[in-house]
PDB file of N, CA and C in Angstrom:
ATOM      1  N   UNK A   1      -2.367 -66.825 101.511  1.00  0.00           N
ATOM      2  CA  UNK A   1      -1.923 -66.352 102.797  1.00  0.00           C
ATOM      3  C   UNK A   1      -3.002 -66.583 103.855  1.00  0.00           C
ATOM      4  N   UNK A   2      -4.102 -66.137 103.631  1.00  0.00           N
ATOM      5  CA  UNK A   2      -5.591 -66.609 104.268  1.00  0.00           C
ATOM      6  C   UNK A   2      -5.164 -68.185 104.629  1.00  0.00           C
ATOM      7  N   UNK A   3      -4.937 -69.207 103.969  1.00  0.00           N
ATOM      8  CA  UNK A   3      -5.240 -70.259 104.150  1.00  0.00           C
ATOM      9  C   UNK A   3      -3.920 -70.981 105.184  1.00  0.00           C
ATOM     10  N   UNK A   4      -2.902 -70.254 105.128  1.00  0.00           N
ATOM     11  CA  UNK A   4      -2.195 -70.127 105.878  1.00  0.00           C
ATOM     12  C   UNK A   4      -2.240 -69.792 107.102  1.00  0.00           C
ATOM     13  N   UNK A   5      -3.005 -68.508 106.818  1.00  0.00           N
ATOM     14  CA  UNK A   5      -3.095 -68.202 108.543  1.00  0.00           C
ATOM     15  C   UNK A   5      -4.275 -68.670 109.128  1.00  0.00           C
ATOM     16  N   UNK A   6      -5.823 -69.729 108.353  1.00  0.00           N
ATOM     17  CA  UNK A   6      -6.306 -70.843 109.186  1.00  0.00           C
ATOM     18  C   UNK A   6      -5.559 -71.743 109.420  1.00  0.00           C
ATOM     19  N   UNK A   7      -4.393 -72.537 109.037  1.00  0.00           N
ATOM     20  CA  UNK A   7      -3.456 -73.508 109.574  1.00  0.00           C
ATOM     21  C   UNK A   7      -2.532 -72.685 110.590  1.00  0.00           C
ATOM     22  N   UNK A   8      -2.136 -71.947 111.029  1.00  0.00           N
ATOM     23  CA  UNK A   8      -1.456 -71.708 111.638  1.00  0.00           C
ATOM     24  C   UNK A   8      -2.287 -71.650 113.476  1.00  0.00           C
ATOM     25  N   UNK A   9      -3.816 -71.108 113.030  1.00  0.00           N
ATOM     26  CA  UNK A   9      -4.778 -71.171 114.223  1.00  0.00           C
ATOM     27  C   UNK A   9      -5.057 -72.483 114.584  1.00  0.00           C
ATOM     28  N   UNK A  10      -5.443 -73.139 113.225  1.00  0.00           N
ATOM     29  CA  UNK A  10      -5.680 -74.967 113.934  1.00  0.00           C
ATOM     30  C   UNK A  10      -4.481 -75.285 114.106  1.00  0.00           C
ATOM     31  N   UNK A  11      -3.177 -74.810 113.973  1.00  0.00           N
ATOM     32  CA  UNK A  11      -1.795 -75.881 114.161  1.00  0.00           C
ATOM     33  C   UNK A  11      -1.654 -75.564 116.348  1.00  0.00           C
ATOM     34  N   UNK A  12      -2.495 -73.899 116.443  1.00  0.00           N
ATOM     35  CA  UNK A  12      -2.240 -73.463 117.980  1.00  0.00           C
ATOM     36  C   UNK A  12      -3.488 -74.699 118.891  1.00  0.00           C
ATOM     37  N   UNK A  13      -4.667 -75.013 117.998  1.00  0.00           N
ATOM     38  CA  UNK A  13      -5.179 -75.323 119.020  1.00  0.00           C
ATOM     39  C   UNK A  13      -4.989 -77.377 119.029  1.00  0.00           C
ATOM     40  N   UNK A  14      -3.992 -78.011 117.940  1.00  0.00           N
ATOM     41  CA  UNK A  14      -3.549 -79.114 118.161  1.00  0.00           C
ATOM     42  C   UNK A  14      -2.380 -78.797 119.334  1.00  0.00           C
ATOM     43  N   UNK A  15      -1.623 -77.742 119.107  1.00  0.00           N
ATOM     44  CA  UNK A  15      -0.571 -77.851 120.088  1.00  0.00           C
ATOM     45  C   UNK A  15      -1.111 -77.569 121.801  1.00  0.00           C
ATOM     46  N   UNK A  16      -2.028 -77.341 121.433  1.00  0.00           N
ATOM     47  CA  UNK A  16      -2.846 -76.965 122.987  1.00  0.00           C
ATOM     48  C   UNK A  16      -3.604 -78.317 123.565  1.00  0.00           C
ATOM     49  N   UNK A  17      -4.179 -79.260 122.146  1.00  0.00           N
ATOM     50  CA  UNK A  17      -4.514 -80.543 122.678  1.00  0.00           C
ATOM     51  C   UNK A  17      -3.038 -81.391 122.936  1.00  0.00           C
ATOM     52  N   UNK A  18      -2.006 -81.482 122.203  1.00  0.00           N
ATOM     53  CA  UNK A  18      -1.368 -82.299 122.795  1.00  0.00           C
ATOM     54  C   UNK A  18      -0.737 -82.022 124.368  1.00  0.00           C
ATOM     55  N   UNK A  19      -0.755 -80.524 124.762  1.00  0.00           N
ATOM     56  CA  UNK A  19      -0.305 -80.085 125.947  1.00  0.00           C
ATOM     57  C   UNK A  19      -1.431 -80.859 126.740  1.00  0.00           C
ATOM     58  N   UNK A  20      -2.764 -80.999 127.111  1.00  0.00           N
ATOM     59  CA  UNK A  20      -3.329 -81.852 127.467  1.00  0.00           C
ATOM     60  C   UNK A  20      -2.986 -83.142 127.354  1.00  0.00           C
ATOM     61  N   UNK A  21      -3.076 -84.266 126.328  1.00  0.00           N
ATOM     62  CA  UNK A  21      -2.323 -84.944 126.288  1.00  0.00           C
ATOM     63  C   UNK A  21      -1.492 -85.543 126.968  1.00  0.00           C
ATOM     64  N   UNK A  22      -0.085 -84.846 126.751  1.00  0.00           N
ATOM     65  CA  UNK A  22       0.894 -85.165 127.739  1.00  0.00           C
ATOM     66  C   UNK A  22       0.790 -84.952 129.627  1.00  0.00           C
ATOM     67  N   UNK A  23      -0.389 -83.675 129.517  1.00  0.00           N
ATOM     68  CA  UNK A  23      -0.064 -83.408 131.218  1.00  0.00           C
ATOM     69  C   UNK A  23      -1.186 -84.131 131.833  1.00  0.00           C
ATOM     70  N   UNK A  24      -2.270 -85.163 131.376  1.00  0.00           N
ATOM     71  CA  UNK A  24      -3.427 -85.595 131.592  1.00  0.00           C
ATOM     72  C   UNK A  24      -2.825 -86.373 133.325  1.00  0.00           C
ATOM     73  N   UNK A  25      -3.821 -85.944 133.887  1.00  0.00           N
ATOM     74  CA  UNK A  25      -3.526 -86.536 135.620  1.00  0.00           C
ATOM     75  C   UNK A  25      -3.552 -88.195 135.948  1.00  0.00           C
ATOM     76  N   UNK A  26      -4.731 -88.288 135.032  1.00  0.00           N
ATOM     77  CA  UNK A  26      -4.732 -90.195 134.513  1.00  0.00           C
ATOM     78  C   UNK A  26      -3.651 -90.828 134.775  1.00  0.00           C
ATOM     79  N   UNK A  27      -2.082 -90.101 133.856  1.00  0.00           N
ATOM     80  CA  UNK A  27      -1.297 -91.293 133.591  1.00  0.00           C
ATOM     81  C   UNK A  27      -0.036 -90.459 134.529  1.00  0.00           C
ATOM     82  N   UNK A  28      -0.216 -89.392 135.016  1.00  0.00           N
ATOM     83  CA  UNK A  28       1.183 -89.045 135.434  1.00  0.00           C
ATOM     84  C   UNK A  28       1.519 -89.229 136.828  1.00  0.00           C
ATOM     85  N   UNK A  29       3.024 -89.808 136.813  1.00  0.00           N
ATOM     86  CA  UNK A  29       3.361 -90.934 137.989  1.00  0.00           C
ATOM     87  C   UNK A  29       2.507 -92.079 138.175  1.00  0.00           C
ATOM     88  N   UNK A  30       2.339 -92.326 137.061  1.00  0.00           N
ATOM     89  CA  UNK A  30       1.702 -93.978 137.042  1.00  0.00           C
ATOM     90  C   UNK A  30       2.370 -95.051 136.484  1.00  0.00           C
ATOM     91  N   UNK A  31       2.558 -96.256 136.427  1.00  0.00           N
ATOM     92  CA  UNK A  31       2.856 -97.176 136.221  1.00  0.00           C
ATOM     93  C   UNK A  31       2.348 -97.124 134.441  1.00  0.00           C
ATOM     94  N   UNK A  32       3.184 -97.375 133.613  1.00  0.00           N
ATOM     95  CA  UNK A  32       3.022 -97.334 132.495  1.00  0.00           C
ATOM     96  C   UNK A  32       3.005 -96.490 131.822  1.00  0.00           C
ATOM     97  N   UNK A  33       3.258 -94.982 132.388  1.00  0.00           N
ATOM     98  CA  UNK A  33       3.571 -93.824 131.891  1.00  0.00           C
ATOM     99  C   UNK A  33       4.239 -93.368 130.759  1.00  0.00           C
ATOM    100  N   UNK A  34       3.563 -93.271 129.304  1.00  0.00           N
ATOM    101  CA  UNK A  34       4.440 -93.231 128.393  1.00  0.00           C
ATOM    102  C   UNK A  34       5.700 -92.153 128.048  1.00  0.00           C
ATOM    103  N   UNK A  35       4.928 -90.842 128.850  1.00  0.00           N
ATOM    104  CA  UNK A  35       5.557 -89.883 128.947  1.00  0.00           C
ATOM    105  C   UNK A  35       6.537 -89.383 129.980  1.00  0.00           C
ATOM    106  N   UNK A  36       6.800 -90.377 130.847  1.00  0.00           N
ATOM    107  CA  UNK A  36       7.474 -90.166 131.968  1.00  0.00           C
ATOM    108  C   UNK A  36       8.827 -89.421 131.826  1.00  0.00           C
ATOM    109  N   UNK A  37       9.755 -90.260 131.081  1.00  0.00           N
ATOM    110  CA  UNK A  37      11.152 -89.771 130.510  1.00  0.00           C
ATOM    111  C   UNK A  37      11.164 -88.117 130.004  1.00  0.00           C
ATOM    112  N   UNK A  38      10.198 -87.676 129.281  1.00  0.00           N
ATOM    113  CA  UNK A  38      10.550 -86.942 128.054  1.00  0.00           C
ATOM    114  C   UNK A  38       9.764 -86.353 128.318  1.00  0.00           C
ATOM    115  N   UNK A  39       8.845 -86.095 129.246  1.00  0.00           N
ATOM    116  CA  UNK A  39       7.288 -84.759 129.755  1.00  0.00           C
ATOM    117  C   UNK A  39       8.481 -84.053 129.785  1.00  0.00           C
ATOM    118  N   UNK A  40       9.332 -83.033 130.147  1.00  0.00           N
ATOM    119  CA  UNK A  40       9.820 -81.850 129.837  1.00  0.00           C
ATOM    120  C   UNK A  40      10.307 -81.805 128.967  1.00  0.00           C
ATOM    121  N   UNK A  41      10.705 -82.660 128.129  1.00  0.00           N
ATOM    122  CA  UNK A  41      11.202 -82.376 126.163  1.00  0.00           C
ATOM    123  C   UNK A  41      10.035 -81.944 125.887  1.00  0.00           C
ATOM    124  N   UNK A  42       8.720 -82.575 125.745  1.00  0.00           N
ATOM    125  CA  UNK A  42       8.226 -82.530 125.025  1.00  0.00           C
ATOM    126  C   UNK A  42       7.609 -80.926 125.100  1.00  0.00           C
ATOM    127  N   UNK A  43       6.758 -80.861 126.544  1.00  0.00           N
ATOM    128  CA  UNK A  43       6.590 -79.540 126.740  1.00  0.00           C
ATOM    129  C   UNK A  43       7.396 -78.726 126.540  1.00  0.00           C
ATOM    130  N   UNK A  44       8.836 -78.451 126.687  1.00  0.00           N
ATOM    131  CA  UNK A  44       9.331 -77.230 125.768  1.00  0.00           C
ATOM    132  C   UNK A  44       9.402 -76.842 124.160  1.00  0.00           C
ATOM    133  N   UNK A  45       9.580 -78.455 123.842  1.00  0.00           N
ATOM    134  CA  UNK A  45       9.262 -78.279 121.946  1.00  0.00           C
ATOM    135  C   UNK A  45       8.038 -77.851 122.032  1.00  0.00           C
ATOM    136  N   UNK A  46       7.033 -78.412 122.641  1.00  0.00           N
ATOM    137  CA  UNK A  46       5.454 -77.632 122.105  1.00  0.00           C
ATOM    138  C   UNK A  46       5.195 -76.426 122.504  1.00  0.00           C
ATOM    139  N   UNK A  47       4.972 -76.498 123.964  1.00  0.00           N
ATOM    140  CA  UNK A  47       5.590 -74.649 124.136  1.00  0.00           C
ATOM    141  C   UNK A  47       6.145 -73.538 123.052  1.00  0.00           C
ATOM    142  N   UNK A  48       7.659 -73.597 122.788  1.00  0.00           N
ATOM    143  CA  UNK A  48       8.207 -73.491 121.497  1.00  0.00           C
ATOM    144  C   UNK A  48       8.285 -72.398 120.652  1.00  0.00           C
ATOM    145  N   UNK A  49       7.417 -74.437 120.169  1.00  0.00           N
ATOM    146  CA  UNK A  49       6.784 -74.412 118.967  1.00  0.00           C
ATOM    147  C   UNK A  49       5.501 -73.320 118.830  1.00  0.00           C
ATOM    148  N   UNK A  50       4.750 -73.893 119.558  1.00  0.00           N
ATOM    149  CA  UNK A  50       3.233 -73.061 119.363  1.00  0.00           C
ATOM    150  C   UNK A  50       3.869 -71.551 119.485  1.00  0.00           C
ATOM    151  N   UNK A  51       4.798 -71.012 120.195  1.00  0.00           N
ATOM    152  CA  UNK A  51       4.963 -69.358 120.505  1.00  0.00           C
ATOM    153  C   UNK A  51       5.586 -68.471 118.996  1.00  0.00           C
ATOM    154  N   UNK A  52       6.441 -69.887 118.274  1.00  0.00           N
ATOM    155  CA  UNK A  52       7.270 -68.979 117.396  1.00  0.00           C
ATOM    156  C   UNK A  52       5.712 -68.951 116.351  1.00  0.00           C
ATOM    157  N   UNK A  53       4.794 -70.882 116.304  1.00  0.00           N
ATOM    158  CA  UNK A  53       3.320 -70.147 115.291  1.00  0.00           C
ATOM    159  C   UNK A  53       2.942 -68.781 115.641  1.00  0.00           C
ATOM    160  N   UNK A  54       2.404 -68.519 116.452  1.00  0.00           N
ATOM    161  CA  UNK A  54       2.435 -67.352 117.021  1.00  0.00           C
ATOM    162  C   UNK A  54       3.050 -66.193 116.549  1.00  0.00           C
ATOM    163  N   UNK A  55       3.879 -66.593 116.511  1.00  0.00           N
ATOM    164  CA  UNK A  55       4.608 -64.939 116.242  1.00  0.00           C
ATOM    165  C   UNK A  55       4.378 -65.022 114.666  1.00  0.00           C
ATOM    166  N   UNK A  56       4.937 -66.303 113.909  1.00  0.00           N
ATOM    167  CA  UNK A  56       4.725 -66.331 112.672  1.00  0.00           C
ATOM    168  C   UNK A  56       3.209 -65.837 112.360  1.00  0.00           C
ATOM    169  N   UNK A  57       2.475 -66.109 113.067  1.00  0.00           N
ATOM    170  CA  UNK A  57       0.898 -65.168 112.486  1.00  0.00           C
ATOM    171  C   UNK A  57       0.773 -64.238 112.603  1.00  0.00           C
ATOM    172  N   UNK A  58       1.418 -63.326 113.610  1.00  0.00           N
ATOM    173  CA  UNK A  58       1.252 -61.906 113.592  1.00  0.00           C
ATOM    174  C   UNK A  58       2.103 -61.349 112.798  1.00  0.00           C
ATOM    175  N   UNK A  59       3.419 -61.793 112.445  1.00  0.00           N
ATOM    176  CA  UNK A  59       4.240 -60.920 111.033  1.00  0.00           C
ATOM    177  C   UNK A  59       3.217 -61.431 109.758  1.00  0.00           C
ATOM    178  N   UNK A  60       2.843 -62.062 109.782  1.00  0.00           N
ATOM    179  CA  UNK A  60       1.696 -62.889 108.672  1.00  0.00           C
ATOM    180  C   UNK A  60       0.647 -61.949 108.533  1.00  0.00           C
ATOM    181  N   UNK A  61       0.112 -61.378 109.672  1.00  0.00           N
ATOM    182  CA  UNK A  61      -0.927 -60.281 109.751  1.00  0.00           C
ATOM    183  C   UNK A  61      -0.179 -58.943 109.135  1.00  0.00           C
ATOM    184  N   UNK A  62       0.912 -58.553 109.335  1.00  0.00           N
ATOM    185  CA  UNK A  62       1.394 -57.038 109.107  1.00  0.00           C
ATOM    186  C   UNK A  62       1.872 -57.455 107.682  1.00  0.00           C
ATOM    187  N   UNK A  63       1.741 -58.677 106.982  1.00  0.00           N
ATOM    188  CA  UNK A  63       2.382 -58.946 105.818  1.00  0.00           C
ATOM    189  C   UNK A  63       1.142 -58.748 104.881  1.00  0.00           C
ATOM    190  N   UNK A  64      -0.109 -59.123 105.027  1.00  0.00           N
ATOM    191  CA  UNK A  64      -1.559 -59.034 104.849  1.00  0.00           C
ATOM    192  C   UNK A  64      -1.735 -57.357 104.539  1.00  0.00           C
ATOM    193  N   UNK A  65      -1.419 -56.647 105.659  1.00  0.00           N
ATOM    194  CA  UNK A  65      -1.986 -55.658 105.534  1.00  0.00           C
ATOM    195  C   UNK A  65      -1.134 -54.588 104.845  1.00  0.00           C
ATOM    196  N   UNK A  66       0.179 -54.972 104.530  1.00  0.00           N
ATOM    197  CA  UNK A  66       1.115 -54.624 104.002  1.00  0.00           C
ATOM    198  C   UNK A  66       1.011 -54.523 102.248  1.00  0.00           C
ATOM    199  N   UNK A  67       0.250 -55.609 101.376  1.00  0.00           N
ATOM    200  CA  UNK A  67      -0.110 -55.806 100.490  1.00  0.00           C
ATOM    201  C   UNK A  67      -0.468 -54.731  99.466  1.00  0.00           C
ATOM    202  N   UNK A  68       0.304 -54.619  98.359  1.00  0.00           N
ATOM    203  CA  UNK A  68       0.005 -53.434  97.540  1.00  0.00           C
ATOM    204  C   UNK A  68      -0.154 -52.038  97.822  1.00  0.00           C
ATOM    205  N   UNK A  69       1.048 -51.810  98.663  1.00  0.00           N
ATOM    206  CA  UNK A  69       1.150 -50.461  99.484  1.00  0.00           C
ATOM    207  C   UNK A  69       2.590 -50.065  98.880  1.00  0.00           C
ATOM    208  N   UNK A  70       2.604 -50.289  97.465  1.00  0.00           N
ATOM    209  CA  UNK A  70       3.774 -49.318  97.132  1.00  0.00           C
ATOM    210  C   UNK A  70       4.876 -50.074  96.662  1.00  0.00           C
ATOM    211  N   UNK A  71       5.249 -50.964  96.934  1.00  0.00           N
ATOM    212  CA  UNK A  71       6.367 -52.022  96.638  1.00  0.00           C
ATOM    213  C   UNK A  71       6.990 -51.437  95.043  1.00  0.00           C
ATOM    214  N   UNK A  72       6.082 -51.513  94.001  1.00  0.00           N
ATOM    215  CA  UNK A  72       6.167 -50.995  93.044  1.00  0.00           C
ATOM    216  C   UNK A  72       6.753 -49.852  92.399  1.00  0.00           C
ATOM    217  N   UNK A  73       6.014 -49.124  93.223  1.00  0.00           N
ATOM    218  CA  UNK A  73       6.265 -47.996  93.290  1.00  0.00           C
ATOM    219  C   UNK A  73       8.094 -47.431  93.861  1.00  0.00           C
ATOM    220  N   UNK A  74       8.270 -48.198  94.858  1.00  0.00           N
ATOM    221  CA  UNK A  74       9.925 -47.992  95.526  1.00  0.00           C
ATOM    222  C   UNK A  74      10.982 -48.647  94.557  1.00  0.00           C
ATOM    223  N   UNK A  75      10.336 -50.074  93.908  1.00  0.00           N
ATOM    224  CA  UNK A  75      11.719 -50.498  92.711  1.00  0.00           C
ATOM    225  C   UNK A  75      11.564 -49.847  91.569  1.00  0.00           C
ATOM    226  N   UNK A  76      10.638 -49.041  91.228  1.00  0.00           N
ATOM    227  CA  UNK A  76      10.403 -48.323  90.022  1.00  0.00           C
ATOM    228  C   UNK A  76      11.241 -47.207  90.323  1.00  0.00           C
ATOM    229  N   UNK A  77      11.002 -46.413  91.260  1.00  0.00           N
ATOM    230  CA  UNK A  77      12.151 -45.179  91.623  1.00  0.00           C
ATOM    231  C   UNK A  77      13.711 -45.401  92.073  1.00  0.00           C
ATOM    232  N   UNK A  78      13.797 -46.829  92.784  1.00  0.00           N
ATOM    233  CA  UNK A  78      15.296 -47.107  92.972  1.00  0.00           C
ATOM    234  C   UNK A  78      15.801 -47.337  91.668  1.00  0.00           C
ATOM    235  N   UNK A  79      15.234 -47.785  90.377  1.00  0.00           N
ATOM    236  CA  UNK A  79      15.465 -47.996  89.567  1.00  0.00           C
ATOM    237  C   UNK A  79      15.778 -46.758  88.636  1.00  0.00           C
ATOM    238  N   UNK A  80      14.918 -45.735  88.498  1.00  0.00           N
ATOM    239  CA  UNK A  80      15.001 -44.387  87.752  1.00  0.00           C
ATOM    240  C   UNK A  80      16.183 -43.700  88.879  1.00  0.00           C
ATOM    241  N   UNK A  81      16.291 -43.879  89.529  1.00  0.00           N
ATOM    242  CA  UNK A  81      17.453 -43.148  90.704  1.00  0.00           C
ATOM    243  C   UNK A  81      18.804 -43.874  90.014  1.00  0.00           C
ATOM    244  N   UNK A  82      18.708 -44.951  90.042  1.00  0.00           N
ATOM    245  CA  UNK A  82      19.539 -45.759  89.859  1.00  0.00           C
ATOM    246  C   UNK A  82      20.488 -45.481  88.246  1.00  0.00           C
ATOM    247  N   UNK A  83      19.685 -45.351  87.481  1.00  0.00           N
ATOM    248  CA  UNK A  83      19.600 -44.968  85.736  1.00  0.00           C
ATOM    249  C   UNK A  83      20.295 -43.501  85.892  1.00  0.00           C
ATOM    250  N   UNK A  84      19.699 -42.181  86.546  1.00  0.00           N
ATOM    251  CA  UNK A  84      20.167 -41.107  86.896  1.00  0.00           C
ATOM    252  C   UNK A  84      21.693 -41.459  87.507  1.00  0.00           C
ATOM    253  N   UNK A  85      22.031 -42.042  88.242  1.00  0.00           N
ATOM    254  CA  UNK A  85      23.463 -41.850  88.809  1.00  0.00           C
ATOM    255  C   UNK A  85      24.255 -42.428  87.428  1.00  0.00           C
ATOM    256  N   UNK A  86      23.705 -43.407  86.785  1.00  0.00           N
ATOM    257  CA  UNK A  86      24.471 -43.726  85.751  1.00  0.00           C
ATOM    258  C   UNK A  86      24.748 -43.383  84.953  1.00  0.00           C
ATOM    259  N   UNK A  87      23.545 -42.226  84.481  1.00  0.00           N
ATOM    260  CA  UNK A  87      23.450 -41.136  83.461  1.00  0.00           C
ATOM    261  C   UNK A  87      24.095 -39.645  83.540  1.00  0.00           C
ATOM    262  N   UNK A  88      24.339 -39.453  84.594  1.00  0.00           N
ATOM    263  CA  UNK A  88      24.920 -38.291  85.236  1.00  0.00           C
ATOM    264  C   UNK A  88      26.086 -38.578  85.568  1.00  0.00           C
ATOM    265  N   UNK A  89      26.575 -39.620  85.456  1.00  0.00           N
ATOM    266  CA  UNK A  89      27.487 -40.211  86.475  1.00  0.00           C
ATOM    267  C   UNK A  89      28.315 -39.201  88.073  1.00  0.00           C
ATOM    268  N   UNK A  90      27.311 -39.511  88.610  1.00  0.00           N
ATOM    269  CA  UNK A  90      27.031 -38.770  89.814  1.00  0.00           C
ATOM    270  C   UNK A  90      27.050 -39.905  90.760  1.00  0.00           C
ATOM    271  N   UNK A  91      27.710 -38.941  92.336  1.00  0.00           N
ATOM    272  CA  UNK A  91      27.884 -40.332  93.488  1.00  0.00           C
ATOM    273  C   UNK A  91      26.469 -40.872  93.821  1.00  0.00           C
ATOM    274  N   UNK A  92      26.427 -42.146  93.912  1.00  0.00           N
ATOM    275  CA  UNK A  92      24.929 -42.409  94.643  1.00  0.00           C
ATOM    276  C   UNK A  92      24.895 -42.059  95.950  1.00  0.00           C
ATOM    277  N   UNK A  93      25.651 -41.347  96.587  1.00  0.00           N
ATOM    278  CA  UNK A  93      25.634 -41.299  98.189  1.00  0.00           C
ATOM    279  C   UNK A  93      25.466 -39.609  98.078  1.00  0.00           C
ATOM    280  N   UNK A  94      25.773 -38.919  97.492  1.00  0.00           N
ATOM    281  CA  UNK A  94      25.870 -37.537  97.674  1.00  0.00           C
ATOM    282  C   UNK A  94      25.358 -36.806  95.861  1.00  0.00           C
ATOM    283  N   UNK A  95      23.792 -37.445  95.668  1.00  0.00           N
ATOM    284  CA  UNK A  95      23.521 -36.586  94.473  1.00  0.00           C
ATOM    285  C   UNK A  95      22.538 -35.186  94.778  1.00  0.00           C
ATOM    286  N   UNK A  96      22.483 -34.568  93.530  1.00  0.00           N
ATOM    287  CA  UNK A  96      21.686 -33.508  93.359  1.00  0.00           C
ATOM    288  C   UNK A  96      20.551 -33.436  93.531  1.00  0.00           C
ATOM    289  N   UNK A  97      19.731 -33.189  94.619  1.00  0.00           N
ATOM    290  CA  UNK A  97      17.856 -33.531  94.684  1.00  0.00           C
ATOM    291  C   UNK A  97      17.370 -32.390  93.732  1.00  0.00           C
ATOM    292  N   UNK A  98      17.724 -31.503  93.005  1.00  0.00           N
ATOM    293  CA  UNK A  98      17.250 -30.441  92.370  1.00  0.00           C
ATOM    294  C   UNK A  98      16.758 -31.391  90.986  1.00  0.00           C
ATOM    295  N   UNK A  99      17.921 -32.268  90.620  1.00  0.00           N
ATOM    296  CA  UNK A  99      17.416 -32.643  89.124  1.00  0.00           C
ATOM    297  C   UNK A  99      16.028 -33.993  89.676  1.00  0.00           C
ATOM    298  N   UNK A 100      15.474 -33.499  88.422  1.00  0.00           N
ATOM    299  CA  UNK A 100      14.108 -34.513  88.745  1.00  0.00           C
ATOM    300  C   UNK A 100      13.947 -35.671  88.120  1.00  0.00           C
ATOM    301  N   UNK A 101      14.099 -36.480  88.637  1.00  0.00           N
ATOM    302  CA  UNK A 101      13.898 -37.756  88.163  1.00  0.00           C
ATOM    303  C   UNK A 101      12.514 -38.795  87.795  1.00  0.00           C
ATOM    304  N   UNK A 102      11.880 -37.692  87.905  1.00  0.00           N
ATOM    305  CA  UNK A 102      10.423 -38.396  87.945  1.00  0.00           C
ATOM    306  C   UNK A 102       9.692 -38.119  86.266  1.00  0.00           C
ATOM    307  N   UNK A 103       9.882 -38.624  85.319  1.00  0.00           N
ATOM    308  CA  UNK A 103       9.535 -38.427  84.093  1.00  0.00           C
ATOM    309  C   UNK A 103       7.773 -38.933  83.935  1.00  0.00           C
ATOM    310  N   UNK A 104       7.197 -39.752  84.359  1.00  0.00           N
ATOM    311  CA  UNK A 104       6.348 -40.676  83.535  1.00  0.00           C
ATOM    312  C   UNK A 104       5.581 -39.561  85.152  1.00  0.00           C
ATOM    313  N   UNK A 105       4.064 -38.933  84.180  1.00  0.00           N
ATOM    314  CA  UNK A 105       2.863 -38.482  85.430  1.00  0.00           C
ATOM    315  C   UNK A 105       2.461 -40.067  86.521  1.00  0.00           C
ATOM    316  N   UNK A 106       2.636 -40.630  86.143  1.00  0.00           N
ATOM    317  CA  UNK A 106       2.402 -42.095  86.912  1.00  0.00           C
ATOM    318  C   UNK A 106       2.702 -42.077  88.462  1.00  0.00           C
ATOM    319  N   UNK A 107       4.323 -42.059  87.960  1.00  0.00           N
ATOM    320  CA  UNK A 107       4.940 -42.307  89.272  1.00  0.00           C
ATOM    321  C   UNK A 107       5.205 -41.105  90.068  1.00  0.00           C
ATOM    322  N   UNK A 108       4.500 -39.723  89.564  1.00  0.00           N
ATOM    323  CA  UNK A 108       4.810 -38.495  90.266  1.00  0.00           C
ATOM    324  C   UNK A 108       4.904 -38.399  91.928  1.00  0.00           C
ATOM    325  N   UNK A 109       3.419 -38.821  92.518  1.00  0.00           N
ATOM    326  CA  UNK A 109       3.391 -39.587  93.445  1.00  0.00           C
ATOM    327  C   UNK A 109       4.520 -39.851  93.955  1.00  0.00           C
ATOM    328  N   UNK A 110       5.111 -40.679  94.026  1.00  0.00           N
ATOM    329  CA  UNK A 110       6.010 -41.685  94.556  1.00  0.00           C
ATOM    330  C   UNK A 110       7.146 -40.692  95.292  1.00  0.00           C
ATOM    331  N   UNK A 111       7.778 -39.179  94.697  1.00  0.00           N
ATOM    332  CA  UNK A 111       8.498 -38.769  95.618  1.00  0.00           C
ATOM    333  C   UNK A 111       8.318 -37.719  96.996  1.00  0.00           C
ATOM    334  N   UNK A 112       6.786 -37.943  97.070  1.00  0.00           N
ATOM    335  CA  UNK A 112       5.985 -37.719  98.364  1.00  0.00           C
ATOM    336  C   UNK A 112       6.597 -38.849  99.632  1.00  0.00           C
ATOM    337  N   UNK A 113       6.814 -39.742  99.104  1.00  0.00           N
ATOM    338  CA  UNK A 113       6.912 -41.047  99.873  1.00  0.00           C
ATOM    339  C   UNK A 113       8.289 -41.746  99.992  1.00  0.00           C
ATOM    340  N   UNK A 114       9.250 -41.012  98.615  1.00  0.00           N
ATOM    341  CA  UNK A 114      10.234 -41.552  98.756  1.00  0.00           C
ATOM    342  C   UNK A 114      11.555 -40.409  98.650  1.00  0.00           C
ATOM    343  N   UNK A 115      12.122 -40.475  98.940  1.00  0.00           N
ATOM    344  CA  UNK A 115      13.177 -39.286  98.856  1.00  0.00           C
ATOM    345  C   UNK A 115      14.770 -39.750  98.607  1.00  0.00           C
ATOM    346  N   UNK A 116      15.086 -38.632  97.630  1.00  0.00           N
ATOM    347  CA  UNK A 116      16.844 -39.651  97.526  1.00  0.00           C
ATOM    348  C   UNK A 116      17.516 -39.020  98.988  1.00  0.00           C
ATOM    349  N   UNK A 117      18.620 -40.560  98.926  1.00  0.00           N
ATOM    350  CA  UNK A 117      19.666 -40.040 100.083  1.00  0.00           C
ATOM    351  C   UNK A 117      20.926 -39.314  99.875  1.00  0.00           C
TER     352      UNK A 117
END
C-alpha cells in the first residue's frame, strides 16, 4: 500500500509536468503547434485525472490507518450472531440481547464495539 501511495505522489507530479508541457508559451498560437486542436481535451483528462489520484490517496490514507482495527473481530461476531439466530431459530431483525452470545474470553471485547440489531 506504501508503494502505492509513492506512485500515486510521482503519478501527481508527472501530471503537473505534462500540464506544463502542454501550456508552455513557446509553442502556443504558433505555427506548428502540436497541441493546438486538443489543449482543452487534454487539460481536462489531466486535470481529471490528477484530482480523482488525489482523492484515490486520501481514501488510501484512511485505508492505512484503518488496518487491523477489528475487521476480525466484526465477522467473528456476525458470524456467532449469525449461528445464534440459527440455533434459536429466532428473527434476525428482532432478537433477544439478554442471551449472550459471546462464548470464547477472546472475543469478549468485541460487544463493547458491536451490538445486535
Amino acid at each position: 500500500m506504501r508503494t502505492v501511495m509513492i506512485c500515486y505522489t510521482l503519478s501527481v507530479g508527472y501530471f503537473i509536468f505534462k500540464i506544463y508541457r502542454v501550456c508552455r508559451g513557446d509553442i502556443i498560437n504558433k505555427p506548428g503547434d502540436p497541441y493546438q486542436d486538443s489543449r482543452p481535451y487534454f487539460m481536462i483528462t489531466i486535470v481529471a485525472t490528477m484530482l480523482l489520484v488525489i482523492a484515490t490517496a486520501v481514501v488510501s490514507l484512511f485505508c492505512i490507518r484503518n488496518f487491523d482495527n477489528g475487521l476480525k473481530e466484526a465477522i467473528e461476531y456476525e458470524k456467532m450472531k449469525r449461528d445464534h439466530h440459527r440455533a434459536y431459530n429466532t428473527n434476525v431483525n428482532h432478537s433477544d440481547e439478554s442471551v449472550s452470545l459471546m462464548q470464547s474470553a477472546e472475543l469478549r471485547g468485541a460487544l463493547d464495539r458491536f451490538t445486535l440489531e
